[in-house]
Protein backbone atom coordinates (compact mmCIF):
# COMPACT_ATOMS: atom_id res chain seq x y z
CA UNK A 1 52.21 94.53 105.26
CA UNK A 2 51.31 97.97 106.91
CA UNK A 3 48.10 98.86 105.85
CA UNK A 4 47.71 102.62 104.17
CA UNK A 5 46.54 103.97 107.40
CA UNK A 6 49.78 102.93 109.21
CA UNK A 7 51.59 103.79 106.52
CA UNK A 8 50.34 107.21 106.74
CA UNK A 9 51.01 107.36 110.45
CA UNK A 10 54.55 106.50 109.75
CA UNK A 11 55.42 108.73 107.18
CA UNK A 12 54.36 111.44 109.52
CA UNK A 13 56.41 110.43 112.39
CA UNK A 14 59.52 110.01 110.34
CA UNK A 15 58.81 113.64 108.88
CA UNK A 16 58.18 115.26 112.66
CA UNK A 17 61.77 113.70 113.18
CA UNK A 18 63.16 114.82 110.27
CA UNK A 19 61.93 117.91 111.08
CA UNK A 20 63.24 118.22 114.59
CA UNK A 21 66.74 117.01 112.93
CA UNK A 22 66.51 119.57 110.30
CA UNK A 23 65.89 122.16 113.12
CA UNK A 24 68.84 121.14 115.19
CA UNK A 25 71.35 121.19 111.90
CA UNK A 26 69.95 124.86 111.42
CA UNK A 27 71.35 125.56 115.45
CA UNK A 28 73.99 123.90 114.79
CA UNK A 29 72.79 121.49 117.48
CA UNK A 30 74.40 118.67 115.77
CA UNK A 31 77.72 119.03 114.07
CA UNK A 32 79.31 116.10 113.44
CA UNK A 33 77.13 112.61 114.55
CA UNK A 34 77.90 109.22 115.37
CA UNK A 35 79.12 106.93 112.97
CA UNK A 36 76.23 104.47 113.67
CA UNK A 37 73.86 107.43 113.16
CA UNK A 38 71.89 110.41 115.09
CA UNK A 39 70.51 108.56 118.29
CA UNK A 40 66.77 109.79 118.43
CA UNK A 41 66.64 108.50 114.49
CA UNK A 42 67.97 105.25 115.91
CA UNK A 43 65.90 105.01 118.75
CA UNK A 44 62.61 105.83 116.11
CA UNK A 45 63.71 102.86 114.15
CA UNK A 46 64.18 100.15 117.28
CA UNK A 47 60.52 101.53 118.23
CA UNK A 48 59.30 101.05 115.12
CA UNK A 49 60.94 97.79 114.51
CA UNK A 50 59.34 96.28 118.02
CA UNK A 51 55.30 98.05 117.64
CA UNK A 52 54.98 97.21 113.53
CA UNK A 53 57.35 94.03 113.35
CA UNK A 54 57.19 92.81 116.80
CA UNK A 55 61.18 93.10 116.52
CA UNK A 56 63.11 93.71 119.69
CA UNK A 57 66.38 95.71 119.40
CA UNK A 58 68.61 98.18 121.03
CA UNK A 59 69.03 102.04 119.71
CA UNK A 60 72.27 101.00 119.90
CA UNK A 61 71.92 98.02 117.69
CA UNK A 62 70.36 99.89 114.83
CA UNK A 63 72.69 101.44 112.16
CA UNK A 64 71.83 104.15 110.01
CA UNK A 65 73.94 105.63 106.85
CA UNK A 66 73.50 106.37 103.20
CA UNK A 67 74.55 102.41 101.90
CA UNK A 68 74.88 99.43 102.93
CA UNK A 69 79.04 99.97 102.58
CA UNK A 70 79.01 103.14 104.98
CA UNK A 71 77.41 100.71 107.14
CA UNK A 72 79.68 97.31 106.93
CA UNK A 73 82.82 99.90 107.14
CA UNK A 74 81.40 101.65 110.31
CA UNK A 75 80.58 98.12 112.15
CA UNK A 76 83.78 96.81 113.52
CA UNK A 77 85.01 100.00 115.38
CA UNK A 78 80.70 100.23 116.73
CA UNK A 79 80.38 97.08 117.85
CA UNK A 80 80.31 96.89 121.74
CA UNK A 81 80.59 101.00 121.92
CA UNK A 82 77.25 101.86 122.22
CA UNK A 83 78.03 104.86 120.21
């Protein structure tokens, strides 16, 4: 359990990266991404999953979409593409 401080600390992390996202989508910086996910929100996860869970994985392990189904579909033509 993350206590409110680190809570706090988190929510503002994920909102400066949101915020850099949002800025790129504006400059059109990032048209269409990966199927597994935008790699700097990937790479924020797998940090976040090794300092608050002492978790170790990849970027390139970590999935990100908008349901679980988006994910399970997108898995079989990731796996071992690093994309």
């Amino acid at each position: 359990m993350l206590s409110a401080c680190q809570q706090e600390n988190l929510i503002l992390i994920l909102l400066m990266k949101l915020s850099r996202l949002y800025t790129k989508l504006q400059k059109r910086d990032i048209l269409n991404t990966a199927s597994a996910g935008v790699p700097e929100l990937r790479e924020a996860i797998a940090k976040k999953m090794q300092r608050d869970n002492n978790l170790t994985y990849e970027p390139t392990e970590v999935y990100v979409g908008n349901g679980a189904k988006q994910v399970l579909y997108n898995i079989p033509g990731n796996t071992g593409s690093g994309r």
